[in-house]
PDB file of N, CA and C in Angstrom:
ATOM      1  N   UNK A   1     -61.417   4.629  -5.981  1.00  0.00           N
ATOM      2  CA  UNK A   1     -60.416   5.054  -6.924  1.00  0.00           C
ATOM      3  C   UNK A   1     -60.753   6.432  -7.495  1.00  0.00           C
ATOM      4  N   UNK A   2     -61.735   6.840  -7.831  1.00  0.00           N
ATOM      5  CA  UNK A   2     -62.738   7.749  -8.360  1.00  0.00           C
ATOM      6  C   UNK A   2     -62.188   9.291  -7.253  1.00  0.00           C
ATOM      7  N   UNK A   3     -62.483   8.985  -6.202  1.00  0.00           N
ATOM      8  CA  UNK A   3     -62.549   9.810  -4.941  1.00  0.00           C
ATOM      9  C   UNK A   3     -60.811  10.334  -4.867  1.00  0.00           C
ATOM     10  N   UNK A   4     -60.155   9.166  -5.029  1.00  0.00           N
ATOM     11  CA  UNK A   4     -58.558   9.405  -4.532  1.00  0.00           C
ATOM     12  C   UNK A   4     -57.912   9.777  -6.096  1.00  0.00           C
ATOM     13  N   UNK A   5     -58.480  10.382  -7.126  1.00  0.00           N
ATOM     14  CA  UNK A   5     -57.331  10.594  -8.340  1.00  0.00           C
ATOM     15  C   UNK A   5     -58.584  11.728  -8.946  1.00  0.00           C
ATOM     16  N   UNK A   6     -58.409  12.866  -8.183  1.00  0.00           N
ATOM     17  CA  UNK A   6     -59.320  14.033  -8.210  1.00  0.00           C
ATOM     18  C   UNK A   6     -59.249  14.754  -9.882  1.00  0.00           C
ATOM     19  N   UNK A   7     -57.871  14.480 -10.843  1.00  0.00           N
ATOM     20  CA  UNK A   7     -57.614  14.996 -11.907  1.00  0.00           C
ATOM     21  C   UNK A   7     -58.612  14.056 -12.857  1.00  0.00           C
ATOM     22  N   UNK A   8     -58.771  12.566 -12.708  1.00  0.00           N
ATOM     23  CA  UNK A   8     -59.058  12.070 -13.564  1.00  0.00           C
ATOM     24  C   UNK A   8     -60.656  12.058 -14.638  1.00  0.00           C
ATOM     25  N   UNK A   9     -61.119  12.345 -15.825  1.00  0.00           N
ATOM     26  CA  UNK A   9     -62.059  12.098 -15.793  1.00  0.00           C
ATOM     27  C   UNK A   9     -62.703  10.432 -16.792  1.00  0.00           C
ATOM     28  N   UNK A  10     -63.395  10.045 -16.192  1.00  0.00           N
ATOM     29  CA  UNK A  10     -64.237   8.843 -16.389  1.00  0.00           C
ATOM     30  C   UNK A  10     -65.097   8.704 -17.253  1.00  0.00           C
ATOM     31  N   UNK A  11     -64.972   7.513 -17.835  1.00  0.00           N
ATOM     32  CA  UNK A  11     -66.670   6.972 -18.778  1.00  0.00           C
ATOM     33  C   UNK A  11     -67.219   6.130 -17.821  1.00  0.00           C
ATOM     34  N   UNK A  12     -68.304   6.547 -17.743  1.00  0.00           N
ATOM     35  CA  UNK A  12     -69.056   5.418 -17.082  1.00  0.00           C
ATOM     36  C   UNK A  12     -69.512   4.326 -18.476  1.00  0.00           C
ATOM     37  N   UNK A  13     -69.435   3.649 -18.587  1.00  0.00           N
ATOM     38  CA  UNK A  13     -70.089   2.993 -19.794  1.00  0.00           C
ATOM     39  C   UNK A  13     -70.891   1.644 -19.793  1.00  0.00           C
ATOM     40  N   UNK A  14     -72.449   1.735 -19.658  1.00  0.00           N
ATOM     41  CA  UNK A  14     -73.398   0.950 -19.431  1.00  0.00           C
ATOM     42  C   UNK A  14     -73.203  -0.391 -20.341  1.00  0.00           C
ATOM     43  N   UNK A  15     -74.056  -1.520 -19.820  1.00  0.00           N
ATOM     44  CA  UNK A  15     -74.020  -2.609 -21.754  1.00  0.00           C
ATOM     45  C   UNK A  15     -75.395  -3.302 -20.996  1.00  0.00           C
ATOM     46  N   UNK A  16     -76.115  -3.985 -21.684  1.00  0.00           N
ATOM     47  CA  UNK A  16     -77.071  -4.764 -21.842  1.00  0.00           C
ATOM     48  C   UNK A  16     -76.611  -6.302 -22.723  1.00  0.00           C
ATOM     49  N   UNK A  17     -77.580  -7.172 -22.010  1.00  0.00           N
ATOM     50  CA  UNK A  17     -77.644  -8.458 -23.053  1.00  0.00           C
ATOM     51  C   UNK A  17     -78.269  -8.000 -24.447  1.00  0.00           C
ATOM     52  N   UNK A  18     -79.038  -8.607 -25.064  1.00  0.00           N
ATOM     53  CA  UNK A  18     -79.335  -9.105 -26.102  1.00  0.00           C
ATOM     54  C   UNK A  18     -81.022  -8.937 -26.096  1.00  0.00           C
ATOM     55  N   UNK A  19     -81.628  -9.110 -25.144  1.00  0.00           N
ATOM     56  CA  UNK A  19     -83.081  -9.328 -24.837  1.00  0.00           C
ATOM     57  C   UNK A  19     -83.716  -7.905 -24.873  1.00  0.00           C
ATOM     58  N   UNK A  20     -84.512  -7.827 -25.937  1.00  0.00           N
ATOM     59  CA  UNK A  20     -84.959  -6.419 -26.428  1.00  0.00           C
ATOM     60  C   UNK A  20     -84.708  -5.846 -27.368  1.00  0.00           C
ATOM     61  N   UNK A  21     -85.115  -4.832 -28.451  1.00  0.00           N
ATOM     62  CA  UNK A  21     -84.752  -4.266 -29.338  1.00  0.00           C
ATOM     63  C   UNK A  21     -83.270  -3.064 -29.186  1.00  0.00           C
ATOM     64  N   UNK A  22     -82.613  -2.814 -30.412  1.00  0.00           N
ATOM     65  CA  UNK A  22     -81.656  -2.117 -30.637  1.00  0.00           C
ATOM     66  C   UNK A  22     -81.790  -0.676 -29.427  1.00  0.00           C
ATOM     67  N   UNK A  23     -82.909  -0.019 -29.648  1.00  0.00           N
ATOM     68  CA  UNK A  23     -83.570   1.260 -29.369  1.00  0.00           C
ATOM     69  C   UNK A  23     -83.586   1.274 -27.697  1.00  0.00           C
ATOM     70  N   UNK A  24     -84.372  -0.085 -27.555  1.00  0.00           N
ATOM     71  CA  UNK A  24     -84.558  -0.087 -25.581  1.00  0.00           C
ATOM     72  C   UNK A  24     -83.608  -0.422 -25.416  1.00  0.00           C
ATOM     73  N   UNK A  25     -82.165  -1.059 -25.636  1.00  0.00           N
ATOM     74  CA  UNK A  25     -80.977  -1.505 -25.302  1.00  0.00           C
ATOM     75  C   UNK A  25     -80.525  -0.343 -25.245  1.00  0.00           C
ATOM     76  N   UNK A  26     -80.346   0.665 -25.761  1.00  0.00           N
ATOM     77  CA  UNK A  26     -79.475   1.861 -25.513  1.00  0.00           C
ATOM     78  C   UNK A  26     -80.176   2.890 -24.699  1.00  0.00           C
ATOM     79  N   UNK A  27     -80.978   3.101 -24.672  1.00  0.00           N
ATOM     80  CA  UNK A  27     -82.451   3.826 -24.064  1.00  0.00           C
ATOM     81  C   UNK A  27     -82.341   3.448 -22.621  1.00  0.00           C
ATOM     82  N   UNK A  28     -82.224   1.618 -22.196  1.00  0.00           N
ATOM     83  CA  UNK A  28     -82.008   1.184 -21.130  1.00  0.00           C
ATOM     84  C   UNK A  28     -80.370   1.263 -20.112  1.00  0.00           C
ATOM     85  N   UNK A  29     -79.366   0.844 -21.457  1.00  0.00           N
ATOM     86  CA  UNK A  29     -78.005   1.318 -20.630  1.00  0.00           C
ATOM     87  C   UNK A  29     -77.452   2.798 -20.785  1.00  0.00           C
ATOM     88  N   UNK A  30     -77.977   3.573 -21.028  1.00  0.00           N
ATOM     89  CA  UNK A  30     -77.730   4.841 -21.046  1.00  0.00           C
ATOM     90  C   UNK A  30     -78.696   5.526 -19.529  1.00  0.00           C
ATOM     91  N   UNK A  31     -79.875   5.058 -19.566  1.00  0.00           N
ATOM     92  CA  UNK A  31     -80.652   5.412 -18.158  1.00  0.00           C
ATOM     93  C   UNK A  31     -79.656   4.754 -16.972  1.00  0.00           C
ATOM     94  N   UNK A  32     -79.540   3.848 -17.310  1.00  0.00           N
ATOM     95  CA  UNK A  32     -78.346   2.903 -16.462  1.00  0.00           C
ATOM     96  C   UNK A  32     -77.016   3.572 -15.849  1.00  0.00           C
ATOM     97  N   UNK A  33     -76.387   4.690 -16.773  1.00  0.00           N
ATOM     98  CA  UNK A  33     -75.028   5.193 -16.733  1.00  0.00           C
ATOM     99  C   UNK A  33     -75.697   6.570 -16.086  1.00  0.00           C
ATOM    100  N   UNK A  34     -76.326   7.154 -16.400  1.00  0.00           N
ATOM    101  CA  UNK A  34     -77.130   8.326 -15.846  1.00  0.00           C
ATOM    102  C   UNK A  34     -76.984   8.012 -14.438  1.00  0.00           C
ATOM    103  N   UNK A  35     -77.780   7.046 -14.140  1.00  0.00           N
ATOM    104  CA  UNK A  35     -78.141   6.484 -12.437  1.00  0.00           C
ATOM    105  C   UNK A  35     -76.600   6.619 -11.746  1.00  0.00           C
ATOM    106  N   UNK A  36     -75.822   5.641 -12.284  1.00  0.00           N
ATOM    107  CA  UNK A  36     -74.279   5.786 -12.032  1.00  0.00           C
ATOM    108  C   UNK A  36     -73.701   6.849 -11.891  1.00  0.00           C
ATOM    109  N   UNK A  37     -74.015   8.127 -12.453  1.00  0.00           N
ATOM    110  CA  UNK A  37     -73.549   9.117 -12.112  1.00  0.00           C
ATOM    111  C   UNK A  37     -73.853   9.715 -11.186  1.00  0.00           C
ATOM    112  N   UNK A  38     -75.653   9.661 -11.232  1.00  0.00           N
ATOM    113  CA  UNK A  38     -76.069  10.712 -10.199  1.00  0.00           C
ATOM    114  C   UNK A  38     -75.570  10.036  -8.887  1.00  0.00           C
ATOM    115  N   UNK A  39     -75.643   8.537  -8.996  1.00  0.00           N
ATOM    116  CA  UNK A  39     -74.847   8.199  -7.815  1.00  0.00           C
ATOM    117  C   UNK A  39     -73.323   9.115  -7.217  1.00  0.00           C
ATOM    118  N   UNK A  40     -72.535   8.685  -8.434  1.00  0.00           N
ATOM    119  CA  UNK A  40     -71.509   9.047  -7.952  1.00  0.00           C
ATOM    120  C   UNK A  40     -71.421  10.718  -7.337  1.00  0.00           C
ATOM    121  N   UNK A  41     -71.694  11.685  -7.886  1.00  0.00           N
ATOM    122  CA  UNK A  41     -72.279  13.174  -7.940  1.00  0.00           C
ATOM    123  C   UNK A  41     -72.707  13.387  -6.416  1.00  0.00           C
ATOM    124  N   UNK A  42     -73.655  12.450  -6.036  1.00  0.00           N
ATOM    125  CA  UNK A  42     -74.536  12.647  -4.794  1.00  0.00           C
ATOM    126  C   UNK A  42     -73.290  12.253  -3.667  1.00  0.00           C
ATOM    127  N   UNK A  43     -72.109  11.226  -4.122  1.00  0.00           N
ATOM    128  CA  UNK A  43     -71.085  11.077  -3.239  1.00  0.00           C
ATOM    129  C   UNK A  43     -70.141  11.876  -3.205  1.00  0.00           C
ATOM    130  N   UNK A  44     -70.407  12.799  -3.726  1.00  0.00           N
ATOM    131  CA  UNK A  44     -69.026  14.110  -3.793  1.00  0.00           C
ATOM    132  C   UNK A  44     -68.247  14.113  -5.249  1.00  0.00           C
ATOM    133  N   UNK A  45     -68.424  13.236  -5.657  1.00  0.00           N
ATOM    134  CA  UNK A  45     -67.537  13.671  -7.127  1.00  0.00           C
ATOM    135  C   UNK A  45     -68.294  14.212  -8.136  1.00  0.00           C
ATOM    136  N   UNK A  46     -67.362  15.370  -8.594  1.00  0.00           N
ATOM    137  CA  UNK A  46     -67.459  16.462  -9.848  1.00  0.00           C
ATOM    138  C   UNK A  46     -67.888  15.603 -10.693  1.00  0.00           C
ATOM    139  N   UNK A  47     -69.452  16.282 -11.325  1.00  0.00           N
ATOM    140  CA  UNK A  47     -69.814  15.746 -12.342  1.00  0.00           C
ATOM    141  C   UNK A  47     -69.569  16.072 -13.640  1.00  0.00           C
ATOM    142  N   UNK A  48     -68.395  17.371 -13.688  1.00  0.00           N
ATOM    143  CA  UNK A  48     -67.555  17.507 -15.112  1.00  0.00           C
ATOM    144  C   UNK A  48     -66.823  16.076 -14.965  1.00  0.00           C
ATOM    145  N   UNK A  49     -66.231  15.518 -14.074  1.00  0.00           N
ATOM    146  CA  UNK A  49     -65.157  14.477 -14.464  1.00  0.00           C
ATOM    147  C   UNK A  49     -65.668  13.477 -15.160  1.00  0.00           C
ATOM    148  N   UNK A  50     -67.170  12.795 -15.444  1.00  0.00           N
ATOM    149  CA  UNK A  50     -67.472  11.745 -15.551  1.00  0.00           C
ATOM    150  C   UNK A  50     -68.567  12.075 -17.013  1.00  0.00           C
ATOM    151  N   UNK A  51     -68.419  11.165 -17.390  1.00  0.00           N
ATOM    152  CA  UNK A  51     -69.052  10.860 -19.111  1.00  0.00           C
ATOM    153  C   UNK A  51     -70.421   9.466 -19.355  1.00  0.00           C
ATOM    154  N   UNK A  52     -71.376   9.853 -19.194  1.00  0.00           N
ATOM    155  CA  UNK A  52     -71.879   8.702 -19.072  1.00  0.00           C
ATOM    156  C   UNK A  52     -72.695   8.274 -20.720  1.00  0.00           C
ATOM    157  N   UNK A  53     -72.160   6.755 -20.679  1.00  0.00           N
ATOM    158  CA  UNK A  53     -72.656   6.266 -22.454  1.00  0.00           C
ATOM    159  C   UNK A  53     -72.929   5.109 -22.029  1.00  0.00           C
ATOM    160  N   UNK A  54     -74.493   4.731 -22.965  1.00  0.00           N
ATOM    161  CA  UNK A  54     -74.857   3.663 -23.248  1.00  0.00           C
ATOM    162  C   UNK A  54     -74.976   2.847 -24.590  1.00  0.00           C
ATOM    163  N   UNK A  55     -74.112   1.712 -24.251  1.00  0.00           N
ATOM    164  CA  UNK A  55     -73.759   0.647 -25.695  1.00  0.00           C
ATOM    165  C   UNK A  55     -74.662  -0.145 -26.128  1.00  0.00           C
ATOM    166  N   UNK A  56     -75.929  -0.580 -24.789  1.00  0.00           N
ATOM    167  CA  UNK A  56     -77.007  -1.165 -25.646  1.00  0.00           C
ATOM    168  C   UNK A  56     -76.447  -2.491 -25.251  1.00  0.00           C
ATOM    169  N   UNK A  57     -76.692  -3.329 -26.292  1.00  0.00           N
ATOM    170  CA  UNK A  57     -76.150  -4.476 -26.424  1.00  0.00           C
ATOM    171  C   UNK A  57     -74.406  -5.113 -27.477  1.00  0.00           C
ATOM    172  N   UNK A  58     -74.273  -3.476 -28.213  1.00  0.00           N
ATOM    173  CA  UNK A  58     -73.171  -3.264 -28.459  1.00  0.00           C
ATOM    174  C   UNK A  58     -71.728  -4.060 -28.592  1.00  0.00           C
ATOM    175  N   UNK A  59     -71.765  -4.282 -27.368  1.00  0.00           N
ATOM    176  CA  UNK A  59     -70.692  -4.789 -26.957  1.00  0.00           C
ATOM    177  C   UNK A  59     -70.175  -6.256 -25.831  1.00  0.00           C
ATOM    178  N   UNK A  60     -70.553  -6.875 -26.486  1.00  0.00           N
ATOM    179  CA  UNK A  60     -70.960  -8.286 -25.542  1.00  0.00           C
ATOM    180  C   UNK A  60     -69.371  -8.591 -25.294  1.00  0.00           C
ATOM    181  N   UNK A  61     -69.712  -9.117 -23.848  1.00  0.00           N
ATOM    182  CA  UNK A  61     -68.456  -9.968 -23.629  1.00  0.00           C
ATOM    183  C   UNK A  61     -68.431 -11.468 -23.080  1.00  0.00           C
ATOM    184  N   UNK A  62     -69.693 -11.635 -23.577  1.00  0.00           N
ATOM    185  CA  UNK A  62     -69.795 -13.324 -23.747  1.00  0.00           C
ATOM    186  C   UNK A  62     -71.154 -13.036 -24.463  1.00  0.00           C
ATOM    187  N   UNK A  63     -71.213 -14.681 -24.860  1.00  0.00           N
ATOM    188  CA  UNK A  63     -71.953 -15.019 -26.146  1.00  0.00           C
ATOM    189  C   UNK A  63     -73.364 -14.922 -25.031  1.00  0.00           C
ATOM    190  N   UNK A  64     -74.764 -14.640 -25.904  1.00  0.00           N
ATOM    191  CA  UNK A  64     -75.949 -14.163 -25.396  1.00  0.00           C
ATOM    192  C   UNK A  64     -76.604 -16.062 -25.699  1.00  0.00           C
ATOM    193  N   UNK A  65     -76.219 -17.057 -26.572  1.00  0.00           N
ATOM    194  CA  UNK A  65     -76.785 -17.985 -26.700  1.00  0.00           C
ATOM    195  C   UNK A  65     -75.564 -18.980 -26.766  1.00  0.00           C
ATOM    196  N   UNK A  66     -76.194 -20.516 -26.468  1.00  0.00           N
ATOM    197  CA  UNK A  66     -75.459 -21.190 -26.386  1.00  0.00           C
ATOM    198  C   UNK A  66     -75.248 -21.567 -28.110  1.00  0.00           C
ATOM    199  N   UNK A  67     -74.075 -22.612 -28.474  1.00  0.00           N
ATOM    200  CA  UNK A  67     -73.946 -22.921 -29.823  1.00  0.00           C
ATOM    201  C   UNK A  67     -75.551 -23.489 -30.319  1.00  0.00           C
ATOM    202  N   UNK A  68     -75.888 -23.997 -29.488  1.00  0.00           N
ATOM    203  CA  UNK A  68     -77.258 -25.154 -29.822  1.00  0.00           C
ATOM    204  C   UNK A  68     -78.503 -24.000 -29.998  1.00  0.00           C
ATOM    205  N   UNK A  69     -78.324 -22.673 -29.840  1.00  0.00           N
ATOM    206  CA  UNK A  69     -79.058 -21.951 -29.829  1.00  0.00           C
ATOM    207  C   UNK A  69     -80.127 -21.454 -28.791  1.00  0.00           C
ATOM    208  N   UNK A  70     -80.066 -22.477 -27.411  1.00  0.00           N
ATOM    209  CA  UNK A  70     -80.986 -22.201 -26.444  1.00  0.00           C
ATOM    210  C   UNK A  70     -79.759 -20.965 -25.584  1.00  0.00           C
ATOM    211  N   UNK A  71     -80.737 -20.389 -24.717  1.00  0.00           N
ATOM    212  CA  UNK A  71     -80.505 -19.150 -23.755  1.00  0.00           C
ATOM    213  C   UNK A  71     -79.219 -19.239 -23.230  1.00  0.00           C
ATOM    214  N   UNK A  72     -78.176 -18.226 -23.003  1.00  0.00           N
ATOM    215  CA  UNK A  72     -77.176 -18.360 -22.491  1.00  0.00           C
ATOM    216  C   UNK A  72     -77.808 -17.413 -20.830  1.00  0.00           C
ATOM    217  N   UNK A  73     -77.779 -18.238 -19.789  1.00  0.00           N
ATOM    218  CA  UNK A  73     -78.107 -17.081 -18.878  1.00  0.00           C
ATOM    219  C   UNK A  73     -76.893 -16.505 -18.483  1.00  0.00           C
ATOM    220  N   UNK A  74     -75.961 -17.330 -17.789  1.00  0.00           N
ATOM    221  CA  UNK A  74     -74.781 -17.033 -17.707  1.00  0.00           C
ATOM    222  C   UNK A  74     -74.149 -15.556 -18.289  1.00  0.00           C
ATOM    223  N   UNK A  75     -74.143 -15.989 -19.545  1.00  0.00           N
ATOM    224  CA  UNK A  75     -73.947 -15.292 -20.621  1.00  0.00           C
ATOM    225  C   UNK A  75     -74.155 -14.098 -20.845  1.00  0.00           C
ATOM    226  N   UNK A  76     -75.635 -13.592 -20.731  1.00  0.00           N
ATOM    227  CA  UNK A  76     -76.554 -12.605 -20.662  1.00  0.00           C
ATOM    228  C   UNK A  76     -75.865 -12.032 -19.333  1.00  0.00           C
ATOM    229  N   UNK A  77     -76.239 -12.713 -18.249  1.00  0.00           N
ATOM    230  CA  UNK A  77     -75.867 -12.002 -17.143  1.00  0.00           C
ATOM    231  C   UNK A  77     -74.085 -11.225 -17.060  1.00  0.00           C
ATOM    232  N   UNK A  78     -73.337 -11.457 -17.887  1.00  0.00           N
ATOM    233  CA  UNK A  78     -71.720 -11.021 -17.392  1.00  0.00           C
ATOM    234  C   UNK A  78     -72.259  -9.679 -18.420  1.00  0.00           C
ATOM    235  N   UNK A  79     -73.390  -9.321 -19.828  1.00  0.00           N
ATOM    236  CA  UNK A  79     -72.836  -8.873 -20.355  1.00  0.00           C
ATOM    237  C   UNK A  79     -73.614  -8.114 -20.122  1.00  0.00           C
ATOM    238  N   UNK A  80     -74.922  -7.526 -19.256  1.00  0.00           N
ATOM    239  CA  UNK A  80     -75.518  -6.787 -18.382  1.00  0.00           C
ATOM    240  C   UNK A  80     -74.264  -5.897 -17.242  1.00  0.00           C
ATOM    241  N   UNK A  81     -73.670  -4.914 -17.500  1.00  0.00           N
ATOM    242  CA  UNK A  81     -72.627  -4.493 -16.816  1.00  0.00           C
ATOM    243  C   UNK A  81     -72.502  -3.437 -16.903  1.00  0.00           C
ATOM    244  N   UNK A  82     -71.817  -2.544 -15.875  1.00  0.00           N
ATOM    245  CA  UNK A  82     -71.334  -0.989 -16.172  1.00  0.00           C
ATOM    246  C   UNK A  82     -69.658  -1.160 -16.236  1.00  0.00           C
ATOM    247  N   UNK A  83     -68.982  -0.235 -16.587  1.00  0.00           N
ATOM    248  CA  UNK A  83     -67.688  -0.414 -16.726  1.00  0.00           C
ATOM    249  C   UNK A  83     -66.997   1.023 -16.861  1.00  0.00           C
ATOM    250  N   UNK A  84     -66.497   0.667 -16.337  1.00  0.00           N
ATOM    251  CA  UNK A  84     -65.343   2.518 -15.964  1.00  0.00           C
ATOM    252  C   UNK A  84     -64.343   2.417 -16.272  1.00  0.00           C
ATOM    253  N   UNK A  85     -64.056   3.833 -17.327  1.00  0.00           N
ATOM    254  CA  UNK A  85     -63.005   3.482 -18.140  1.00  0.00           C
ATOM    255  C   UNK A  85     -62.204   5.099 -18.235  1.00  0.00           C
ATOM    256  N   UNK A  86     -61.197   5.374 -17.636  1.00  0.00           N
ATOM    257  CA  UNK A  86     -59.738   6.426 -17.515  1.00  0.00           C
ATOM    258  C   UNK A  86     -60.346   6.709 -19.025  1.00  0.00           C
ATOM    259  N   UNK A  87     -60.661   8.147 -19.427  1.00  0.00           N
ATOM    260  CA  UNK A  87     -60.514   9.311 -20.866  1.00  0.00           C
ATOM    261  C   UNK A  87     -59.652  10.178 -20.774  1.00  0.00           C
ATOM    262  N   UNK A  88     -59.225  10.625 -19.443  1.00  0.00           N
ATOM    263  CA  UNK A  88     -58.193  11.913 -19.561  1.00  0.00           C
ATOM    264  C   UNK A  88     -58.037  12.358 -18.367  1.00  0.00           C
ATOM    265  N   UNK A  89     -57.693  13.167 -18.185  1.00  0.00           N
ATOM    266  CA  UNK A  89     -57.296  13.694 -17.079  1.00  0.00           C
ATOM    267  C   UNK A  89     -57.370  15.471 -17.156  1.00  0.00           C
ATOM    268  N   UNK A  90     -58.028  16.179 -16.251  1.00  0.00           N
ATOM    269  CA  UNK A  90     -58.432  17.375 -16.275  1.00  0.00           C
ATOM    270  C   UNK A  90     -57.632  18.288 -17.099  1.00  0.00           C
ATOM    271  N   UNK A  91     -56.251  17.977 -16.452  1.00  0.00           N
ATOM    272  CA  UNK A  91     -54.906  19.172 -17.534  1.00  0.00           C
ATOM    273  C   UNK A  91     -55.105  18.557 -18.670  1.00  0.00           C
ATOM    274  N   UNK A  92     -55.563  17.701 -19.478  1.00  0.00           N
ATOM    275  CA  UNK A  92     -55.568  17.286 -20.729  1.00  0.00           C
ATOM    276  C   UNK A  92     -56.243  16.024 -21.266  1.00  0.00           C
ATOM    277  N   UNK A  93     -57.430  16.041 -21.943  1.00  0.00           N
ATOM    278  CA  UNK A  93     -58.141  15.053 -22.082  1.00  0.00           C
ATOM    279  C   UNK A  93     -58.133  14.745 -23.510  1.00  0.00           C
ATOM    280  N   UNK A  94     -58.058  13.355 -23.366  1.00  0.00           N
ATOM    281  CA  UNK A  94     -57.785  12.166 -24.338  1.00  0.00           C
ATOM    282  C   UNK A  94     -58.404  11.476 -24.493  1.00  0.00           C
ATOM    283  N   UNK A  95     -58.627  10.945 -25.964  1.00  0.00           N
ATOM    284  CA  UNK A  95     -59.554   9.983 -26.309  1.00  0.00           C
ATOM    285  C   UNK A  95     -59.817   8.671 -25.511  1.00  0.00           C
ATOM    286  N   UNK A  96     -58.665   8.176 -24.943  1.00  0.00           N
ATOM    287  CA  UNK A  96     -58.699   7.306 -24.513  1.00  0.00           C
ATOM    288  C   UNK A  96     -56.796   7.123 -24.201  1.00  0.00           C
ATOM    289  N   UNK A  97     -56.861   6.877 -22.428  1.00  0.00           N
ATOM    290  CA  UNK A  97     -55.204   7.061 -22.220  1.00  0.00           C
ATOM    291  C   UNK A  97     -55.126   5.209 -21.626  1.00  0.00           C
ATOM    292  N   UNK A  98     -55.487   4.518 -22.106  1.00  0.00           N
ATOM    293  CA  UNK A  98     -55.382   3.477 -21.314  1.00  0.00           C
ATOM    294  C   UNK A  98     -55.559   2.186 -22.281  1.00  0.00           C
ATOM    295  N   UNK A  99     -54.643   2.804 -23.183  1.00  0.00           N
ATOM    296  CA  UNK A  99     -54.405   1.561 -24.486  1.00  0.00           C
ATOM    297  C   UNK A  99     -55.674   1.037 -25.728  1.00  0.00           C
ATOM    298  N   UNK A 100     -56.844   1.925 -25.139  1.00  0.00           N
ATOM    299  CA  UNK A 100     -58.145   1.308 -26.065  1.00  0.00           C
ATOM    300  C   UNK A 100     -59.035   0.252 -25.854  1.00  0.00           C
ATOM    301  N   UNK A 101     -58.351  -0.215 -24.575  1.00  0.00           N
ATOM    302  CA  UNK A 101     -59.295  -1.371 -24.004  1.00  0.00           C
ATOM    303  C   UNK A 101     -59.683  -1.170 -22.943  1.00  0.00           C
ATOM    304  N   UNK A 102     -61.494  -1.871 -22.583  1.00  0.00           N
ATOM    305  CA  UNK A 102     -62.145  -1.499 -21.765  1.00  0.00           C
ATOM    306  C   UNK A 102     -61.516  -2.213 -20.575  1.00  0.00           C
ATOM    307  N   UNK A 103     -61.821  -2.021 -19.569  1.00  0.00           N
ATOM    308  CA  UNK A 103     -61.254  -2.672 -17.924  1.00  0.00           C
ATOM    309  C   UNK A 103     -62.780  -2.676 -17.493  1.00  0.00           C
ATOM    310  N   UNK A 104     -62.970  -3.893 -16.267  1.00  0.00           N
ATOM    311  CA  UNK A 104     -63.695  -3.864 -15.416  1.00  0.00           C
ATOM    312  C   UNK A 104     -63.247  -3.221 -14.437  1.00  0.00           C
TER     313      UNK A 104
END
């Protein structure tokens, strides 16, 4: 998608579980979104188009523990993720053109 919509530019945007402090959670998905780029970069795409941020643990999209309080692995694992998210487009960039919500 990246390759075929040459105007667009991208967040890459890293997340982590829960396991670890505030500091290595962002430290870790930010090294994370970096990697993602240089990936992408090394495949031909302009590395003005792309934005890379790490949320840490930020932003969970499932619960890190169960109600009973033992380990969610499950859990942990969906919210360990990168996620790419439409900011603008080269003729004109925007906070966000794609309603404010993240997409997988």
């Amino acid at each position: 998608m990246i390759a075929k919509a040459p105007d667009l530019i991208i967040e890459v945007g890293s997340h982590t579980d829960s396991v670890g402090n505030s500091e290595y959670n962002k430290k870790l998905s930010q090294e994370r979104a970096d990697n993602v780029i240089n990936y992408l970069v090394s495949k031909g795409i302009d590395k003005n188009r792309l934005s890379a941020v790490g949320y840490g643990a930020e932003k969970p999209v499932s619960n890190n523990f169960n109600p009973d309080g033992t380990d969610n692995s499950e859990g942990r694992d969906k919210n360990r993720r990168t996620e790419f998210r439409v900011i603008g487009t080269l003729s004109s960039k925007t906070d966000d053109i794609d309603s404010g919500e993240d997409s997988n």
